[in-house]
Protein backbone atom coordinates (compact mmCIF):
# COMPACT_ATOMS: atom_id res chain seq x y z
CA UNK A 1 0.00 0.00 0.00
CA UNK A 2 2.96 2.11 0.88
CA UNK A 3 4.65 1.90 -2.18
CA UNK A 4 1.60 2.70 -4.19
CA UNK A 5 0.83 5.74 -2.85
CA UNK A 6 4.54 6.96 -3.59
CA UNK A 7 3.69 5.84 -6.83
CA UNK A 8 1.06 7.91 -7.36
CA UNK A 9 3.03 11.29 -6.10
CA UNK A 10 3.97 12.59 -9.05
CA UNK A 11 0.96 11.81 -10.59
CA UNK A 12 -0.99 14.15 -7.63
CA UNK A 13 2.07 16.65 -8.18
CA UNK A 14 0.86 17.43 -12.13
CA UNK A 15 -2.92 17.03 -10.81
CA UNK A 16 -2.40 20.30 -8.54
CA UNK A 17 -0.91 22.35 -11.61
CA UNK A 18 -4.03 21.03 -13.85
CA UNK A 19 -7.24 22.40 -12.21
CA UNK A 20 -9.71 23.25 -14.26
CA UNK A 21 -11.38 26.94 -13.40
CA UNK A 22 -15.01 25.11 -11.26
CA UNK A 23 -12.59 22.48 -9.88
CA UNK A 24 -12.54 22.45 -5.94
CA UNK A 25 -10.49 20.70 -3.43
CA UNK A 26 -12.16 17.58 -1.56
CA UNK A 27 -10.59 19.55 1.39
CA UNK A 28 -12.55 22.40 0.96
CA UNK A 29 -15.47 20.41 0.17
CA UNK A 30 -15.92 18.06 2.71
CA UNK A 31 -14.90 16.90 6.68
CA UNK A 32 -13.16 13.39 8.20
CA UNK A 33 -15.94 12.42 10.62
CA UNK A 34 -14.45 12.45 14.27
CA UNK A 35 -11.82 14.64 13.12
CA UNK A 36 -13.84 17.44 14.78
CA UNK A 37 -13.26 20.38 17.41
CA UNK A 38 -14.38 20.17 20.92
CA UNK A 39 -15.71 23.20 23.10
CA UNK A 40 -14.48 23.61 26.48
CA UNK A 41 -15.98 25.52 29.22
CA UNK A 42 -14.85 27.06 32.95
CA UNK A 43 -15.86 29.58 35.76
CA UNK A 44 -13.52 31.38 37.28
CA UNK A 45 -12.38 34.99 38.74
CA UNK A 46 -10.81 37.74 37.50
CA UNK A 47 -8.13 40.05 40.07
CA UNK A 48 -6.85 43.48 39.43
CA UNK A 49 -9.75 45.43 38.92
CA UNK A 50 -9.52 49.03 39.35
CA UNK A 51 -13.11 49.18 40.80
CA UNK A 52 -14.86 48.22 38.05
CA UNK A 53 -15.67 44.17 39.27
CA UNK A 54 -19.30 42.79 40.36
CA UNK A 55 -20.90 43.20 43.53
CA UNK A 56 -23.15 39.40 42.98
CA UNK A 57 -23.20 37.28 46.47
CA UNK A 58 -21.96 34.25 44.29
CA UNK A 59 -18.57 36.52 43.18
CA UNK A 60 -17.85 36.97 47.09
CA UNK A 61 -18.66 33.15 47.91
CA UNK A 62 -16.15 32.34 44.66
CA UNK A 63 -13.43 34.11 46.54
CA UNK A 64 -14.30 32.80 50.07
CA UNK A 65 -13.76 29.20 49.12
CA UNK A 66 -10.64 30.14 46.75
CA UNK A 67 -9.29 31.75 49.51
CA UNK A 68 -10.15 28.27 52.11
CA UNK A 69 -8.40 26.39 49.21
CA UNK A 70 -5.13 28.50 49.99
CA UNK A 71 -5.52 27.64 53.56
CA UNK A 72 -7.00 31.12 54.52
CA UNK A 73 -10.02 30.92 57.20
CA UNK A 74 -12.07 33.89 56.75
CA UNK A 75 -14.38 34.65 59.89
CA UNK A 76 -17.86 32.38 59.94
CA UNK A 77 -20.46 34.94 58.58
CA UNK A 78 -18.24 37.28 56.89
CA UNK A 79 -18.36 37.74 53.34
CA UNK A 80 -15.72 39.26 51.33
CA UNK A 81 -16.60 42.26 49.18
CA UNK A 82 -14.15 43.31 46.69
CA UNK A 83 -14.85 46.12 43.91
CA UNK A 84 -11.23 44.48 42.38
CA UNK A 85 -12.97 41.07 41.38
CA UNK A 86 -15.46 39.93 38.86
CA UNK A 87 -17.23 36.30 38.04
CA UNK A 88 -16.14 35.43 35.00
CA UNK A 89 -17.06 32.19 32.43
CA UNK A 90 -13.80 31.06 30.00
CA UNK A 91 -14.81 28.73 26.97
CA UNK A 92 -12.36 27.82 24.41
CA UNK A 93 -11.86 25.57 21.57
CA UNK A 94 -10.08 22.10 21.78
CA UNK A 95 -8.60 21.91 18.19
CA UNK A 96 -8.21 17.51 16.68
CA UNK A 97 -5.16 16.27 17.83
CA UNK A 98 -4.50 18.51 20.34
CA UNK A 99 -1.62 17.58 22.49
CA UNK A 100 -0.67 18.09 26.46
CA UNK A 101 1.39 21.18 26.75
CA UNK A 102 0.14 22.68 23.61
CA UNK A 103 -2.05 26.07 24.09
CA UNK A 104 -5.43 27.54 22.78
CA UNK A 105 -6.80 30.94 22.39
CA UNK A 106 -9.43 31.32 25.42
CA UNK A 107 -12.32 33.81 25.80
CA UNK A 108 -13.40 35.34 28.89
CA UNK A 109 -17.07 37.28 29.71
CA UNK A 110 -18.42 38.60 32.56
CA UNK A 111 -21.13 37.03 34.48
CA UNK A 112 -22.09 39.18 36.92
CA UNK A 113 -22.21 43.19 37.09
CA UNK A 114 -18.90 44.01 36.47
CA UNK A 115 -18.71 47.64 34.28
CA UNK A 116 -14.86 47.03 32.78
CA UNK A 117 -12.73 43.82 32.69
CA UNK A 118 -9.69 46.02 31.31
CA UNK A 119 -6.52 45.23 33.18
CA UNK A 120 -7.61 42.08 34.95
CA UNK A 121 -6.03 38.73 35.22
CA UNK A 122 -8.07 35.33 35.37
CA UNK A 123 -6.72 32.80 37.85
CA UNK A 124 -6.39 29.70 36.86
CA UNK A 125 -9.29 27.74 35.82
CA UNK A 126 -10.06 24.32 34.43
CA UNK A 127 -11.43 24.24 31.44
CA UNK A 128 -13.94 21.36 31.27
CA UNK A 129 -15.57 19.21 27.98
CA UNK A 130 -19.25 17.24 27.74
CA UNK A 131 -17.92 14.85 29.72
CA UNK A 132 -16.61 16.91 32.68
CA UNK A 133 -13.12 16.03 32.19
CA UNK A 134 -10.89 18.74 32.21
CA UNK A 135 -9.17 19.18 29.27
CA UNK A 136 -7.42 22.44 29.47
CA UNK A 137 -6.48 24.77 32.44
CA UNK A 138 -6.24 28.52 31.52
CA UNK A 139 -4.66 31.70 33.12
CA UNK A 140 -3.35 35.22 31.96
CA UNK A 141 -3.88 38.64 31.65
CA UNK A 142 -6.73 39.96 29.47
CA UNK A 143 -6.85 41.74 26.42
CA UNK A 144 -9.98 43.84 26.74
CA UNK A 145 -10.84 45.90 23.51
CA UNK A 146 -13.97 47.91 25.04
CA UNK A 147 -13.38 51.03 26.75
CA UNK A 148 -15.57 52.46 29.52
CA UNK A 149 -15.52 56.19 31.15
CA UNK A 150 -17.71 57.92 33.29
CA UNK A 151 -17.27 61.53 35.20
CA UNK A 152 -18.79 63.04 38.23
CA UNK A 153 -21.91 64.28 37.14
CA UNK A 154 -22.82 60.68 36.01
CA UNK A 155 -22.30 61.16 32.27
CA UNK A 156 -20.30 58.12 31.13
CA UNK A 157 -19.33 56.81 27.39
CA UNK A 158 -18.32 52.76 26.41
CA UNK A 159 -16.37 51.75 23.64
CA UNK A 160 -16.73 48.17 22.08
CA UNK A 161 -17.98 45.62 25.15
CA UNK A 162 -15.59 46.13 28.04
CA UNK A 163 -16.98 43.41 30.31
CA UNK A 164 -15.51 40.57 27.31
CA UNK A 165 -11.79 39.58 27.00
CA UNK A 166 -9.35 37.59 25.62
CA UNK A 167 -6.60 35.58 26.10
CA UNK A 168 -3.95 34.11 23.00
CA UNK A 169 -2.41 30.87 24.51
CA UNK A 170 -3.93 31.18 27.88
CA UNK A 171 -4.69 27.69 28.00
CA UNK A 172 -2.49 24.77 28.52
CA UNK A 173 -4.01 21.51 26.89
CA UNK A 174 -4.14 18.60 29.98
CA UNK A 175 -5.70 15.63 28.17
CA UNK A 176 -6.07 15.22 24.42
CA UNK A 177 -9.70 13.89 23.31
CA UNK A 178 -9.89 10.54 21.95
CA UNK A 179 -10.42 9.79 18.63
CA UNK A 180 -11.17 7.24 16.02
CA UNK A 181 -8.74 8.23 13.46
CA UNK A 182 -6.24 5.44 13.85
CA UNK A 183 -7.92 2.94 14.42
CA UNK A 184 -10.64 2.34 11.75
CA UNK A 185 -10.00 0.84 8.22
CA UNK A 186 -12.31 2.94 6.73
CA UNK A 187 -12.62 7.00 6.72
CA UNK A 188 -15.70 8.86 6.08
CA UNK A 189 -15.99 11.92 4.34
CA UNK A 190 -18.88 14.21 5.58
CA UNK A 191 -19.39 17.01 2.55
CA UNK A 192 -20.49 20.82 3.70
CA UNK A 193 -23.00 21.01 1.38
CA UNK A 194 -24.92 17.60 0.78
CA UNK A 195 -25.19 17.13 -2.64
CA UNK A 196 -25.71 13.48 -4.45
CA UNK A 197 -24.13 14.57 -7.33
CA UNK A 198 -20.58 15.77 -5.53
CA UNK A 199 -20.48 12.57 -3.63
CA UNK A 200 -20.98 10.57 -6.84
CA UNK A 201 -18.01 12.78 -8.32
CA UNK A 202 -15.44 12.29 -5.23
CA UNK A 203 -16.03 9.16 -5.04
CA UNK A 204 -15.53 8.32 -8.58
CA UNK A 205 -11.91 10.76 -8.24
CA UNK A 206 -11.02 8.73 -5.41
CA UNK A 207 -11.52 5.55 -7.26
CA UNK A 208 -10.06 6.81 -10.45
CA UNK A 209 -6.87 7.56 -8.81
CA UNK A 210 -6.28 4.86 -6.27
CA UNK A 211 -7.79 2.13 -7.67
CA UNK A 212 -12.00 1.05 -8.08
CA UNK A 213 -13.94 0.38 -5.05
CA UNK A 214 -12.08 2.33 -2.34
CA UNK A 215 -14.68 5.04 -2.04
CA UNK A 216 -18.41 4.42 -1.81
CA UNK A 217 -21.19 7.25 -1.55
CA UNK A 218 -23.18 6.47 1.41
CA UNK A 219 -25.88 9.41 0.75
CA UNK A 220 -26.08 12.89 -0.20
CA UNK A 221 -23.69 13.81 2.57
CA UNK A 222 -21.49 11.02 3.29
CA UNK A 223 -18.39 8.58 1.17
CA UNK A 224 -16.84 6.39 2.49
CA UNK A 225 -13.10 5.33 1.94
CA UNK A 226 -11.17 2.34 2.55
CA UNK A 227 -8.30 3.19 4.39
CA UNK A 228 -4.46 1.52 5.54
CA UNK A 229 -4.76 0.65 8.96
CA UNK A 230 -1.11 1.97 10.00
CA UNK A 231 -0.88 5.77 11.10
CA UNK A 232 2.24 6.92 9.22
CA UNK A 233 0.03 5.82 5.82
CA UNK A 234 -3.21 6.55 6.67
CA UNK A 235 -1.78 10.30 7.20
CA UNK A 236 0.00 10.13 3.70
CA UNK A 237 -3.73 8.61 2.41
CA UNK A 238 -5.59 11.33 3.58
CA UNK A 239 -3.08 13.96 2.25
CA UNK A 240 -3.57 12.08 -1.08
CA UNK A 241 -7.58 12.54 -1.12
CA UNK A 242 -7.98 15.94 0.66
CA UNK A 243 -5.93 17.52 -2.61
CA UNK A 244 -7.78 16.12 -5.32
CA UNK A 245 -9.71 18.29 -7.09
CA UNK A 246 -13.70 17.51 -7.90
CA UNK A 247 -16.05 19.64 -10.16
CA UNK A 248 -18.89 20.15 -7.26
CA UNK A 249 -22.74 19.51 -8.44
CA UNK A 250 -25.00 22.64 -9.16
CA UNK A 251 -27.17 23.66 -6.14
CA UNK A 252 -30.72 24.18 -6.50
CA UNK A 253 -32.56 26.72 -7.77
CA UNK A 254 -33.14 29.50 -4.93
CA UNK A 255 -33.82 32.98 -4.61
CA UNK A 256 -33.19 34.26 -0.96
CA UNK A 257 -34.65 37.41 -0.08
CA UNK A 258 -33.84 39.41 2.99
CA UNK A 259 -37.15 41.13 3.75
CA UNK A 260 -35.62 43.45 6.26
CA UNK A 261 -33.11 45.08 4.21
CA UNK A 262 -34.47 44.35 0.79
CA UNK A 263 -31.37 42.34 0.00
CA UNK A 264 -32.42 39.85 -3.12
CA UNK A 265 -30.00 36.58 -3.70
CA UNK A 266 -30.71 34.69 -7.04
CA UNK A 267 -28.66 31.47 -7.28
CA UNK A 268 -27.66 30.51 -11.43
CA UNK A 269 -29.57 27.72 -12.44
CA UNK A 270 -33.10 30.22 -11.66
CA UNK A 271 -35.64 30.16 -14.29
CA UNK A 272 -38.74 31.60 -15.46
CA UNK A 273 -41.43 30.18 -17.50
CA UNK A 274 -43.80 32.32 -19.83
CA UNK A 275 -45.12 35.06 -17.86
CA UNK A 276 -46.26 39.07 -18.15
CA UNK A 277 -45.46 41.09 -15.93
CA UNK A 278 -46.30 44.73 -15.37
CA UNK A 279 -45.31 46.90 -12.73
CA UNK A 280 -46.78 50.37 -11.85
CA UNK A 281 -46.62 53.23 -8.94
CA UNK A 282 -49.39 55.66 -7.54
CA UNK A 283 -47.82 58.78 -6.84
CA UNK A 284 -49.85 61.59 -4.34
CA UNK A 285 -49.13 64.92 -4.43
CA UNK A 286 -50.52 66.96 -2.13
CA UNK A 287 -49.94 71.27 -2.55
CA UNK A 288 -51.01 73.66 0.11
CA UNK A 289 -51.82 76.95 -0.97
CA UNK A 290 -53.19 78.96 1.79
CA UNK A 291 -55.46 81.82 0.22
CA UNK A 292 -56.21 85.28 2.53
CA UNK A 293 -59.73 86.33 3.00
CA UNK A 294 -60.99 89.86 3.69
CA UNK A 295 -63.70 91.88 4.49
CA UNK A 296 -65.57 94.17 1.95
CA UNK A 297 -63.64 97.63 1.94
CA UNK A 298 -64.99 100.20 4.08
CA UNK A 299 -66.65 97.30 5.93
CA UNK A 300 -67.16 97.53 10.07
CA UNK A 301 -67.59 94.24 9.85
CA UNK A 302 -65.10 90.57 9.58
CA UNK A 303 -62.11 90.25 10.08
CA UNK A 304 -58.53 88.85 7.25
CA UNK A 305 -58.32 85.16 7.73
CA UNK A 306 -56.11 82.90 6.08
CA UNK A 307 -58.14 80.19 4.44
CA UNK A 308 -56.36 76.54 3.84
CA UNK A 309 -56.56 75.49 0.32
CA UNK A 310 -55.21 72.33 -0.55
CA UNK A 311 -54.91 70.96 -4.60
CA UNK A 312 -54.44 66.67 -4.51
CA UNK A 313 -53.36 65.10 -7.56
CA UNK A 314 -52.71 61.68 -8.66
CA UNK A 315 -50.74 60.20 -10.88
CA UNK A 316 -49.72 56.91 -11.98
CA UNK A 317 -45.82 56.08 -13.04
CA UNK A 318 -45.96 54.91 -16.34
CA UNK A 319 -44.33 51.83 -16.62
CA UNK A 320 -44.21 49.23 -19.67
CA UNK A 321 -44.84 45.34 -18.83
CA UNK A 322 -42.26 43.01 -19.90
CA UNK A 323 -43.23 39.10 -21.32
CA UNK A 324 -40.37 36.56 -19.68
CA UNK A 325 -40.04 33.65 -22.66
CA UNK A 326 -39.92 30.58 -21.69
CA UNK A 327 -36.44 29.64 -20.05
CA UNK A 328 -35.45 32.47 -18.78
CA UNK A 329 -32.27 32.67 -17.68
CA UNK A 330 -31.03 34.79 -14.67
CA UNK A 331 -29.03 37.44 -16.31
CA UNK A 332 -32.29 38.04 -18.38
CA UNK A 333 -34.33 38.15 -15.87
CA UNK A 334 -31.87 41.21 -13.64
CA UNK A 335 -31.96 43.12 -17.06
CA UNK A 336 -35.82 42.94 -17.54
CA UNK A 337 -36.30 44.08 -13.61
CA UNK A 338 -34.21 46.92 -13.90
CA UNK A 339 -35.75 48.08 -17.27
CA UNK A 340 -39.06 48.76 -15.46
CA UNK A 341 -36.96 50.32 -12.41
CA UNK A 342 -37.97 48.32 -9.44
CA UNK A 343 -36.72 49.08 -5.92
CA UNK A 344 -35.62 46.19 -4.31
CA UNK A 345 -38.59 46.08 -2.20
CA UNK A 346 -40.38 45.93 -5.65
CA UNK A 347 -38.43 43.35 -6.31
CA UNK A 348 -39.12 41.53 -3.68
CA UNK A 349 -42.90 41.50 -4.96
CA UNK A 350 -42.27 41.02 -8.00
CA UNK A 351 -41.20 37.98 -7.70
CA UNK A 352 -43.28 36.22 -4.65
CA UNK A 353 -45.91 36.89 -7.52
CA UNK A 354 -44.19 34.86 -10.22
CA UNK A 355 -44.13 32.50 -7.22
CA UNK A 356 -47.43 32.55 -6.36
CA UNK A 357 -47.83 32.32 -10.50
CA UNK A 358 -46.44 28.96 -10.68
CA UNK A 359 -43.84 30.85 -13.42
CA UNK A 360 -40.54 31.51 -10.57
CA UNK A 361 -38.52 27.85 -10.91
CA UNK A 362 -37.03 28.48 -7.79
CA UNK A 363 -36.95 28.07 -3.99
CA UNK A 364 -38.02 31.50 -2.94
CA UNK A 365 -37.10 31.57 0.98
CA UNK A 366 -37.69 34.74 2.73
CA UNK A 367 -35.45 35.68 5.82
């Protein structure tokens, strides 16, 4: 098996050069199930507060019993109140593979009331998974992007969120996670995008260039591969099929609309069968001319008023209707909008009737 796949080296070499312009990587494509990323979570407390920490009962009983755990007895009844201290959660992400003594990026946010975690430093806290294991133990000083200020007569300004942080490397992997890479003879590749036609075309690649039968499509989302049972290969394998390039099926026809910002998304392969359409605007206009009234001359009588006089007009936008032939593709379709002028909310209607015609051969989903 070994000396096949150096075999076929070269062979991948001149495959990388000789992508076509649609062709996509399986790597960018599709996923190694269990070869996955884990999210770890821990509570903890952040020290070094310049007055801006919580005032929440559970932030002073945090620092009571972190402060028994150091061998410090604190009176019975007394509760510690510090404006220096604030509650804190830290999650992070466990990367595949990871290994003791490597370090992750952690995040830190405030639980409780604090105003500003600027200039704190988290103590060290476990990091737990799903399981409750502890995977990861993290500790550092924060980098704290939002900005807070306030002056005497209570006026105060923020900047960004001050009561988030973060921490590069402030986490110390413990235990790596378990997984079923090397130990399976078979691998299987979970696409992004299910798709029955892109599985049928990686696993024919796959087959083409290391030999018939070693992938099978499973479903619209899964293929899977046979695989050498030995690490050091099944690394090489895997480096072999993640670089291939595959020409990816056509999605379906949608058109995704956005009805809060008017934002219209039409996907290619969107087409419209015979249909008229005509589309047409009522404009108001409403002038106020205020006229003044008088009395007769000479006349004891009345006194000038202005009178309100007010002229309404309507008139309707002329606009031409359009016929769609059949097969209409979706550059057609743009230029025939825009030649009546619609507004993207017009747009919008425009084409929930087509819809609603039976003529739109599309999805239409509206966010």
């Amino acid at each position: 098996m070994m000396h096949a796949i150096r075999c076929l080296l070269p062979y991948l070499l001149l495959l990388a050069f000789a992508k076509s312009v649609t062709a996509e990587r399986i790597k960018d494509l599709a996923s190694i199930a269990g070869v996955r990323d884990n999210q770890l979570i821990g509570y903890g407390l952040v020290v070094g507060l310049n007055g801006t920490g919580d005032k929440t009962k559970f932030t002073g009983q945090t620092l009571r019993n972190m402060l028994a755990r150091m061998g410090l007895t604190l009176p019975p009844g007394f509760r510690p109140k510090s404006k220096n201290v604030a509650a804190v959660t830290v999650h992070a992400i466990l990367p595949p593979f990871a290994k003791p003594g490597q370090t992750i990026d952690v995040n830190v946010s405030s639980i409780g009331d604090a105003k500003s975690l600027r200039g704190g430093s988290l103590l060290m806290t476990p990091l737990k998974g799903i399981d409750g294991q502890v995977y990861a133990v993290a500790q550092g000083n924060l980098i704290v992007g939002g900005l807070t200020a306030s002056g005497q007569d209570g006026s105060n300004i923020t900047i960004n969120i001050p009561s988030a942080g973060r921490i590069p490397n402030g986490a110390t992997v413990e235990r790596p996670v378990l997984s079923p890479f090397g130990h399976t003879k078979y691998l299987t590749l979970n696409l992004h995008n299910p798709d029955f036609t892109t599985t049928q075309r990686i696993a024919q690649a796959i087959n083409k260039v290391l030999g018939p039968d070693t992938a099978r499509p499973l479903d619209s989302a899964s293929i899977q591969v046979s695989a050498p049972l030995d690490p050091a290969q099944k690394v090489t394998f895997v480096s072999m099929i993640e670089n291939l390039t595959v020409d990816p099926g056509e999605s379906a026809a949608k058109v995704i609309v956005n009805a809060r910002t008017g934002t219209v998304v039409i996907s290619q392969n969107v087409r419209v069968r015979p249909a008229a359409v005509s589309h047409g605007k009522l404009v108001v206009t409403i002038r106020e001319n205020p006229e003044v009234s008088q009395p007769a001359p000479f006349s004891r009588a009345g006194t000038t008023e202005v009178v309100p006089q007010s002229d309404i007009t309507v008139e309707e936008q002329g606009r031409h209707m359009f016929v769609f032939d059949p097969g209409v593709s979706l550059q057609e379709l743009v230029r025939a909008v825009n030649q009546v002028g619609a507004a993207p909310s017009d747009l919008v209607a425009i084409l929930e009737a087509l819809k609603s015609a039976g003529a739109l051969q599309a999805e239409l989903i509206i966010i």
